[in-house]
PDB file of N, CA and C in Angstrom:
ATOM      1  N   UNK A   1       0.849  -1.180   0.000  1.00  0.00           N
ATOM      2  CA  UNK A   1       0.000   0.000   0.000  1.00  0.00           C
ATOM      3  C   UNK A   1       0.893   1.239   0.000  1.00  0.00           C
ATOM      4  N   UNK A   2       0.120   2.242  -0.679  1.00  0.00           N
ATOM      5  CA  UNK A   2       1.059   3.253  -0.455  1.00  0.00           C
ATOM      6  C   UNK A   2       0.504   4.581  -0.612  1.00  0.00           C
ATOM      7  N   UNK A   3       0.688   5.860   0.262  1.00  0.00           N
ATOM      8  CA  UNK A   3       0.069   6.826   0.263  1.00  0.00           C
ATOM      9  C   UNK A   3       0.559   7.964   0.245  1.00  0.00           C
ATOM     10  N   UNK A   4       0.337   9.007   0.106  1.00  0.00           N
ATOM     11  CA  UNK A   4       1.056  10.634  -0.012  1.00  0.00           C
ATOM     12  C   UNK A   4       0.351  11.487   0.969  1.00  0.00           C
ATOM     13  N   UNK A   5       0.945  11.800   1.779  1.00  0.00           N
ATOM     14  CA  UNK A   5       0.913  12.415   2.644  1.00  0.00           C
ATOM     15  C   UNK A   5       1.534  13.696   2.682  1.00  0.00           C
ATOM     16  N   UNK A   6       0.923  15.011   2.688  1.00  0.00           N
ATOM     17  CA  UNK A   6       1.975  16.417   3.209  1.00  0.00           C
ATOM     18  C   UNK A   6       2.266  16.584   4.752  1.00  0.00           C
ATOM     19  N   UNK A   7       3.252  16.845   4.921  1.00  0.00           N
ATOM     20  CA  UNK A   7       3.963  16.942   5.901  1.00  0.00           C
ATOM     21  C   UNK A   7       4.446  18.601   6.428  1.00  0.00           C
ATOM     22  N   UNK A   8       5.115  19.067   7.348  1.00  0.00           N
ATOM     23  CA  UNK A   8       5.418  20.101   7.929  1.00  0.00           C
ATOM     24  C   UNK A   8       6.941  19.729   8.865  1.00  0.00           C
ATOM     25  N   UNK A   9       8.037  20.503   8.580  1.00  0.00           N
ATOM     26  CA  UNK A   9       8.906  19.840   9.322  1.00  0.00           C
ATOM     27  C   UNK A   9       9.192  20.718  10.659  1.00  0.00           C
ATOM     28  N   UNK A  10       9.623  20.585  11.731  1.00  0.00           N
ATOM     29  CA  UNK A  10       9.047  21.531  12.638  1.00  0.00           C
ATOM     30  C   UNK A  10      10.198  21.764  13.068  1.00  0.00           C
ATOM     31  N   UNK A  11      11.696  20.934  12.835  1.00  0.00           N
ATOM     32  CA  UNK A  11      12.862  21.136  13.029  1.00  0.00           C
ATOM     33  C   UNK A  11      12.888  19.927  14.399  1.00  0.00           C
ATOM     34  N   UNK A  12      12.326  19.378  14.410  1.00  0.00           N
ATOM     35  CA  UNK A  12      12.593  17.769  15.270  1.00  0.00           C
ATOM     36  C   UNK A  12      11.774  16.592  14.775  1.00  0.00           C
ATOM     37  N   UNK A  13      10.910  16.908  14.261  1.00  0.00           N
ATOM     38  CA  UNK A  13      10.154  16.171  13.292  1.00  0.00           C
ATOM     39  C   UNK A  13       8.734  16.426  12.189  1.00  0.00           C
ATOM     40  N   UNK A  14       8.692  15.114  11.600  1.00  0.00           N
ATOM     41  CA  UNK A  14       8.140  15.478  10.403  1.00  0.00           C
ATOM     42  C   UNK A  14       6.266  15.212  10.607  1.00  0.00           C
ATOM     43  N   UNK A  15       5.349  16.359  10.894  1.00  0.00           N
ATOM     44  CA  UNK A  15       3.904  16.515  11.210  1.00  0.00           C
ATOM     45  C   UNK A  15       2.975  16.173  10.012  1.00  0.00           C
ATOM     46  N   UNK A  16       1.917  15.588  10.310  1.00  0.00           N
ATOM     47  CA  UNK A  16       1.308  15.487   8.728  1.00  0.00           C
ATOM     48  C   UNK A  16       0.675  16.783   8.896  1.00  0.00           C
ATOM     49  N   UNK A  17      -0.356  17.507   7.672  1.00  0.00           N
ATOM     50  CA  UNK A  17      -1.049  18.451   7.876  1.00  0.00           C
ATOM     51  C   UNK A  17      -2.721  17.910   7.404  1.00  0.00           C
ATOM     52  N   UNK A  18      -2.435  16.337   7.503  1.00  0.00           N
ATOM     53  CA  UNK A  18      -4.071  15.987   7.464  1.00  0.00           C
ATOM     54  C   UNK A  18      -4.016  14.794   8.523  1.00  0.00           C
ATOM     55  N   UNK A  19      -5.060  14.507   8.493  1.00  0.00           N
ATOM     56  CA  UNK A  19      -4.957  13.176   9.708  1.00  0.00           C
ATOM     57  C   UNK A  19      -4.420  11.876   8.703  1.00  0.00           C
ATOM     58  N   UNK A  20      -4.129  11.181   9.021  1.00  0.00           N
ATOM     59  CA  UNK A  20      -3.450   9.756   8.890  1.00  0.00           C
ATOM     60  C   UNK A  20      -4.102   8.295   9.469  1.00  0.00           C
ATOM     61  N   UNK A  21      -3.847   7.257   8.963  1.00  0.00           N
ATOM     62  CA  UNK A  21      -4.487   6.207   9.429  1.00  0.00           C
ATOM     63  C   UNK A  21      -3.717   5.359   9.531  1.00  0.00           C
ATOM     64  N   UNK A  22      -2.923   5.488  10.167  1.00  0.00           N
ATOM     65  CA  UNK A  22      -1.190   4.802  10.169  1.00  0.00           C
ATOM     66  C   UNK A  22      -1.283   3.908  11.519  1.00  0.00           C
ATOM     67  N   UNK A  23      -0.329   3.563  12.476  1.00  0.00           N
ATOM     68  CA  UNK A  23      -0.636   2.839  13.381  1.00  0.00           C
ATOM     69  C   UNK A  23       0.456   2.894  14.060  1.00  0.00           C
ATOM     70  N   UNK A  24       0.001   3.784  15.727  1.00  0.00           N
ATOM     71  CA  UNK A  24       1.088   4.962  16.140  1.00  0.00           C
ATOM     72  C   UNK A  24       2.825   3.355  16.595  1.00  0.00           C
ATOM     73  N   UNK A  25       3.578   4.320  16.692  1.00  0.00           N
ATOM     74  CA  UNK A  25       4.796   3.340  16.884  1.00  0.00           C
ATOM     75  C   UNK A  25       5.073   2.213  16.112  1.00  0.00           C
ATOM     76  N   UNK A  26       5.271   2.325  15.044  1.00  0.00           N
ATOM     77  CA  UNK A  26       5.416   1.369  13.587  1.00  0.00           C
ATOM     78  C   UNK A  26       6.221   2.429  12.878  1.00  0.00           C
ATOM     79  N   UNK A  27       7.131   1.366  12.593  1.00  0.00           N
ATOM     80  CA  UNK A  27       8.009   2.134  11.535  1.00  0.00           C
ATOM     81  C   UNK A  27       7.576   2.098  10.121  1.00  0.00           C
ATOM     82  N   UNK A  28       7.438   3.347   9.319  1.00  0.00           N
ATOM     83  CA  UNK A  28       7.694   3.390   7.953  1.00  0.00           C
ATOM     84  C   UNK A  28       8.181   3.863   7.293  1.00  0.00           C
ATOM     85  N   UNK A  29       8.656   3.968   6.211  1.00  0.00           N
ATOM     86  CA  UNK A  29       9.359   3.949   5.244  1.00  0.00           C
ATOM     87  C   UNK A  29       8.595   5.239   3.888  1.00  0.00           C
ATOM     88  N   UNK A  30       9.975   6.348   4.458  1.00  0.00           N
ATOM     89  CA  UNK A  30       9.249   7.879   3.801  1.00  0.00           C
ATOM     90  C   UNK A  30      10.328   8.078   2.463  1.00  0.00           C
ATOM     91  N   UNK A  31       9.676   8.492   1.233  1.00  0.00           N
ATOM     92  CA  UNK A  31      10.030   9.375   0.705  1.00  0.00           C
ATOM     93  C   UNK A  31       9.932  10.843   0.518  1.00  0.00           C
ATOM     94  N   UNK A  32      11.035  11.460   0.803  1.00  0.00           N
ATOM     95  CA  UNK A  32      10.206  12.725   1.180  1.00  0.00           C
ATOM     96  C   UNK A  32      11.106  13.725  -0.781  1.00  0.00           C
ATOM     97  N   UNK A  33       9.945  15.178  -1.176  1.00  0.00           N
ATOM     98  CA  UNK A  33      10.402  15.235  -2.178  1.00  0.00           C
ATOM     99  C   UNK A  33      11.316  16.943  -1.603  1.00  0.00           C
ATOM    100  N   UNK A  34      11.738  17.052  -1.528  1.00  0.00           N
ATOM    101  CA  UNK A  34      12.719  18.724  -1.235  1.00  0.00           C
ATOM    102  C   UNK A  34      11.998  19.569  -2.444  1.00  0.00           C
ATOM    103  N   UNK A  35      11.690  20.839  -1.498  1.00  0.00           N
ATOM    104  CA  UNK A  35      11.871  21.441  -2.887  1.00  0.00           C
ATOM    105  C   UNK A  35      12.820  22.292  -3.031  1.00  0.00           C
ATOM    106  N   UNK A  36      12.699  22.736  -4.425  1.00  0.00           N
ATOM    107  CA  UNK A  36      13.511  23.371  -5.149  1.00  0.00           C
ATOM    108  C   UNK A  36      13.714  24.936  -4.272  1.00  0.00           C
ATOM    109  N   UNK A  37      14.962  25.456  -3.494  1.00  0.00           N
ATOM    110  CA  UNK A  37      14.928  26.814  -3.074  1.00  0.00           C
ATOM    111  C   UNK A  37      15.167  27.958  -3.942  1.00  0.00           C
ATOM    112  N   UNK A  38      13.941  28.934  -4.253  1.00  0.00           N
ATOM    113  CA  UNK A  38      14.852  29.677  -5.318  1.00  0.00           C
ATOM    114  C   UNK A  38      15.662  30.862  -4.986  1.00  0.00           C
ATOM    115  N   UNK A  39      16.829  30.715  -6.362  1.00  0.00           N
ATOM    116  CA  UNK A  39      17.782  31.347  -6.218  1.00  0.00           C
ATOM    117  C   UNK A  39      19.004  29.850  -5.628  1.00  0.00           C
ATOM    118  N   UNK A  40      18.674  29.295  -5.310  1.00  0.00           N
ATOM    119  CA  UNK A  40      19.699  28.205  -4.711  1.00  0.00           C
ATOM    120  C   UNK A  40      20.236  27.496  -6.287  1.00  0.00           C
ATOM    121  N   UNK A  41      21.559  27.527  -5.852  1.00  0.00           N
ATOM    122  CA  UNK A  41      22.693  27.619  -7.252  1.00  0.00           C
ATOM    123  C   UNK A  41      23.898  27.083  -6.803  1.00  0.00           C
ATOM    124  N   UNK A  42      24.899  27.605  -7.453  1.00  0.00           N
ATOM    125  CA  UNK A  42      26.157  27.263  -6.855  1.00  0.00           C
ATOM    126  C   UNK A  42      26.292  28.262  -6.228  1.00  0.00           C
ATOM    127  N   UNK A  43      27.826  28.261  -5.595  1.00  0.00           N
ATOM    128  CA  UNK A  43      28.143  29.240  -4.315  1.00  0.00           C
ATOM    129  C   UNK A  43      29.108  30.725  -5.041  1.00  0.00           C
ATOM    130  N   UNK A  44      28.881  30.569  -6.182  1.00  0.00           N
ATOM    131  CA  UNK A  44      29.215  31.840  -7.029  1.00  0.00           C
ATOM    132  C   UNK A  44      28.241  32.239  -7.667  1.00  0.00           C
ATOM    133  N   UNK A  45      26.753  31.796  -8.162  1.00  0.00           N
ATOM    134  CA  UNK A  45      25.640  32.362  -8.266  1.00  0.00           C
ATOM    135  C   UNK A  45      25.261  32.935  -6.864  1.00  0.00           C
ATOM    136  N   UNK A  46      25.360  32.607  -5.552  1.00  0.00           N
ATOM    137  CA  UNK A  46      24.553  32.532  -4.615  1.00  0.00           C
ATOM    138  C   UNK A  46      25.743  34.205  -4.092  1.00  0.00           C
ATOM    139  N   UNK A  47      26.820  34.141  -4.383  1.00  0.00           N
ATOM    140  CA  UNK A  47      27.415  35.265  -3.964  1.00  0.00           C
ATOM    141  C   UNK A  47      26.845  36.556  -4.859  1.00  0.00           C
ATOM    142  N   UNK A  48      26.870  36.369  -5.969  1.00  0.00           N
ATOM    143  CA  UNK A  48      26.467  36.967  -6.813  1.00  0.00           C
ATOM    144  C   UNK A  48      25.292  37.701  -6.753  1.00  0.00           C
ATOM    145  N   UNK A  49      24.308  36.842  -6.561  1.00  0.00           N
ATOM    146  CA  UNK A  49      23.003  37.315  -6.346  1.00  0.00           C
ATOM    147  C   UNK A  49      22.789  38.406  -4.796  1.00  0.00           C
ATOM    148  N   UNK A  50      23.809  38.217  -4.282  1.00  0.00           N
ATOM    149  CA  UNK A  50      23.920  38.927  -2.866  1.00  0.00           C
ATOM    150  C   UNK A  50      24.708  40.293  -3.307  1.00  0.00           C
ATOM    151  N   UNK A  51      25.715  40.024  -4.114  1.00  0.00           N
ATOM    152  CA  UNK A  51      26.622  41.339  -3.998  1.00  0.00           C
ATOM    153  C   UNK A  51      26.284  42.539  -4.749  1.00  0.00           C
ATOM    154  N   UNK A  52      26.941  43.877  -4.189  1.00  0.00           N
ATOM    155  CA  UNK A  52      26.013  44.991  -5.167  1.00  0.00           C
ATOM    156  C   UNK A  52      27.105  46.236  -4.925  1.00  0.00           C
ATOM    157  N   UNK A  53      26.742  46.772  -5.371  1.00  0.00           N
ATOM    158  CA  UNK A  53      28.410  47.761  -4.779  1.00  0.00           C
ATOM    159  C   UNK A  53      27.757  49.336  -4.555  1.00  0.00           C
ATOM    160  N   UNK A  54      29.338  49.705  -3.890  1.00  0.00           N
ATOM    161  CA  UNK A  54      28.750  50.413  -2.765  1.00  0.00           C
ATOM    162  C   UNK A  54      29.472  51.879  -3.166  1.00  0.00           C
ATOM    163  N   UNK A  55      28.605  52.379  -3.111  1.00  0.00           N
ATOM    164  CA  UNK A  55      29.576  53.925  -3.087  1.00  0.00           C
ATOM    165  C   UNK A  55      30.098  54.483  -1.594  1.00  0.00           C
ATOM    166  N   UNK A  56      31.772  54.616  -1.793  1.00  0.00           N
ATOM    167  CA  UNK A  56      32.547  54.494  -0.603  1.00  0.00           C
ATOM    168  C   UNK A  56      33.661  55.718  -1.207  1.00  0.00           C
ATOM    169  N   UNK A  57      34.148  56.332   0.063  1.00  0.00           N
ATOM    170  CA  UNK A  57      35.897  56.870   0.095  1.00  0.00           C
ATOM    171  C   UNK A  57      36.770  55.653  -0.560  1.00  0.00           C
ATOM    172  N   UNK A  58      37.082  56.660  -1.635  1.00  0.00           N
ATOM    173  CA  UNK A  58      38.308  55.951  -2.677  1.00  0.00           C
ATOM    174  C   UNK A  58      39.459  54.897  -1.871  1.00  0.00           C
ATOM    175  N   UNK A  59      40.103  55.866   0.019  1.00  0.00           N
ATOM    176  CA  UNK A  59      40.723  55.053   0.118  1.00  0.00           C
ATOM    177  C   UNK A  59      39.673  54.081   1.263  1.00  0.00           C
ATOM    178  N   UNK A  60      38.778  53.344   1.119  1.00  0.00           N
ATOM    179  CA  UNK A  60      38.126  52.486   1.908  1.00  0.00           C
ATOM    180  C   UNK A  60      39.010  51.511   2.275  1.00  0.00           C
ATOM    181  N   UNK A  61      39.989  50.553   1.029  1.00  0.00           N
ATOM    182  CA  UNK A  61      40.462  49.456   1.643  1.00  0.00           C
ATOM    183  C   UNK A  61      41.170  49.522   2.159  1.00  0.00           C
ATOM    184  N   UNK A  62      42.410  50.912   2.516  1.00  0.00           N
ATOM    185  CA  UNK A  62      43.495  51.061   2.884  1.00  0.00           C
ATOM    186  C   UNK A  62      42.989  51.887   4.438  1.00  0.00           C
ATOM    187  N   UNK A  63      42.107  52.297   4.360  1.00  0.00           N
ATOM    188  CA  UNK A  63      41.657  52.858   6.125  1.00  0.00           C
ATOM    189  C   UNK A  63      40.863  51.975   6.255  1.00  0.00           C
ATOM    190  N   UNK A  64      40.248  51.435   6.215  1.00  0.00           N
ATOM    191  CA  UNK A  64      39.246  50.301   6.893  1.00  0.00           C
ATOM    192  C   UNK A  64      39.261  51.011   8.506  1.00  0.00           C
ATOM    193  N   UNK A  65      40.502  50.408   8.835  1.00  0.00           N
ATOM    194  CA  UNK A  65      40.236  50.614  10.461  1.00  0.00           C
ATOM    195  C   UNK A  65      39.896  52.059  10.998  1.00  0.00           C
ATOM    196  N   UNK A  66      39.907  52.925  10.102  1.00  0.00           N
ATOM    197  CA  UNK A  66      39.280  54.544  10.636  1.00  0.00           C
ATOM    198  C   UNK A  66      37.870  54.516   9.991  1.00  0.00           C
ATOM    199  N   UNK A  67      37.501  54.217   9.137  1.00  0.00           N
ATOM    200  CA  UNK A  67      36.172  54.361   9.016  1.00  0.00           C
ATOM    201  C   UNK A  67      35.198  53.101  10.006  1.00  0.00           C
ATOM    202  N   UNK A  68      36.066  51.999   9.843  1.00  0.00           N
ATOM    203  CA  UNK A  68      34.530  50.868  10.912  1.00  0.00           C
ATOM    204  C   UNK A  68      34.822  51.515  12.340  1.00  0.00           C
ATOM    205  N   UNK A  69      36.367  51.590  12.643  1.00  0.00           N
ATOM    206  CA  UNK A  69      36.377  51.404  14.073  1.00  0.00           C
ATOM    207  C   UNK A  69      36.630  52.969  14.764  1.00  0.00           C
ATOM    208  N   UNK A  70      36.966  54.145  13.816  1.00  0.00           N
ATOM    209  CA  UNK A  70      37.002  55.376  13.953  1.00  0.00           C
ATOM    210  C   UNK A  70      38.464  55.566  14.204  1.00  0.00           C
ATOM    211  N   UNK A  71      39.685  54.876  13.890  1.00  0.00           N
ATOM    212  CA  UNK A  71      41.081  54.954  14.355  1.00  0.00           C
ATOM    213  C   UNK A  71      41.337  56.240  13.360  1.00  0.00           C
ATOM    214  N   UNK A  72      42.501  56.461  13.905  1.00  0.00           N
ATOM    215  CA  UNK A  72      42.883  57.921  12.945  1.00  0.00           C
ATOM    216  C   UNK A  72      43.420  56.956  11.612  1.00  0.00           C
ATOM    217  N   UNK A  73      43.270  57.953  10.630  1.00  0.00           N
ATOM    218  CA  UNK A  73      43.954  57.425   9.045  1.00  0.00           C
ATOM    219  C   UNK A  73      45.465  57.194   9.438  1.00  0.00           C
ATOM    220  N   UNK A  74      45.848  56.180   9.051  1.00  0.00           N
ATOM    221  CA  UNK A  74      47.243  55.400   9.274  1.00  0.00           C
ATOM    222  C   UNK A  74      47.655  56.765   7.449  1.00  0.00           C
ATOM    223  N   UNK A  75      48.780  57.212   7.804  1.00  0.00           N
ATOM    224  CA  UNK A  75      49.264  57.838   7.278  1.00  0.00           C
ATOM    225  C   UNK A  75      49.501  57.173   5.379  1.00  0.00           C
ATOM    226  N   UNK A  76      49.478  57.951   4.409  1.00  0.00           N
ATOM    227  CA  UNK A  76      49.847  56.836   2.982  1.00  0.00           C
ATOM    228  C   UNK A  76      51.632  56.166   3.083  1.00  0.00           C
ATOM    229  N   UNK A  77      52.264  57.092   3.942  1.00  0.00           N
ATOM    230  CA  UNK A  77      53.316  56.486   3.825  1.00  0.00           C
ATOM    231  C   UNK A  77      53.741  55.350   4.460  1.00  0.00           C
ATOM    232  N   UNK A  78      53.327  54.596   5.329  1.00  0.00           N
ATOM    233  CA  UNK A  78      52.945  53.428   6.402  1.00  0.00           C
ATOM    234  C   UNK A  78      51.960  52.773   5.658  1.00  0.00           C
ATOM    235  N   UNK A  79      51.318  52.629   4.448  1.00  0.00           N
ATOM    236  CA  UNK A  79      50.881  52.085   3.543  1.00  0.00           C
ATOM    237  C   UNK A  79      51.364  50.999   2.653  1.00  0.00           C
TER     238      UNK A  79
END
């Protein structure tokens, strides 16, 4: 016999969302189908789809630490 059932996963286990006629403490045997997440790709689509650019001070990468953390500008010559 065999039946289809929807389910709900609740993050400890898997709930039906209709009643069932199963027979409690018996093991069976699930196929379950995943779906598809969209936008889920590889991990260079998935960066991609995240990144966007930013309008910033020219020297951003070279002060970093004065603009996040407020340190004074490390001089260009200590660069």
């Amino acid at each position: 016999m065999s039946i289809t059932v929807e389910t709900i996963y609740d993050g400890k286990v898997l709930r039906p969302l209709t009643p069932v006629d199963l027979i409690p403490n018996t093991h069976y045997s699930d196929t379950i189908d995943v779906p598809e997440v969209a936008g889920a790709g590889d991990a260079w689509a998935i960066s991609e789809s995240l990144s966007g650019s930013y309008d910033g001070p020219s020297d951003w990468s070279t002060q970093h630490d004065h603009y996040i953390c407020g340190l004074q500008k490390t001089p260009d010559s200590q660069l």
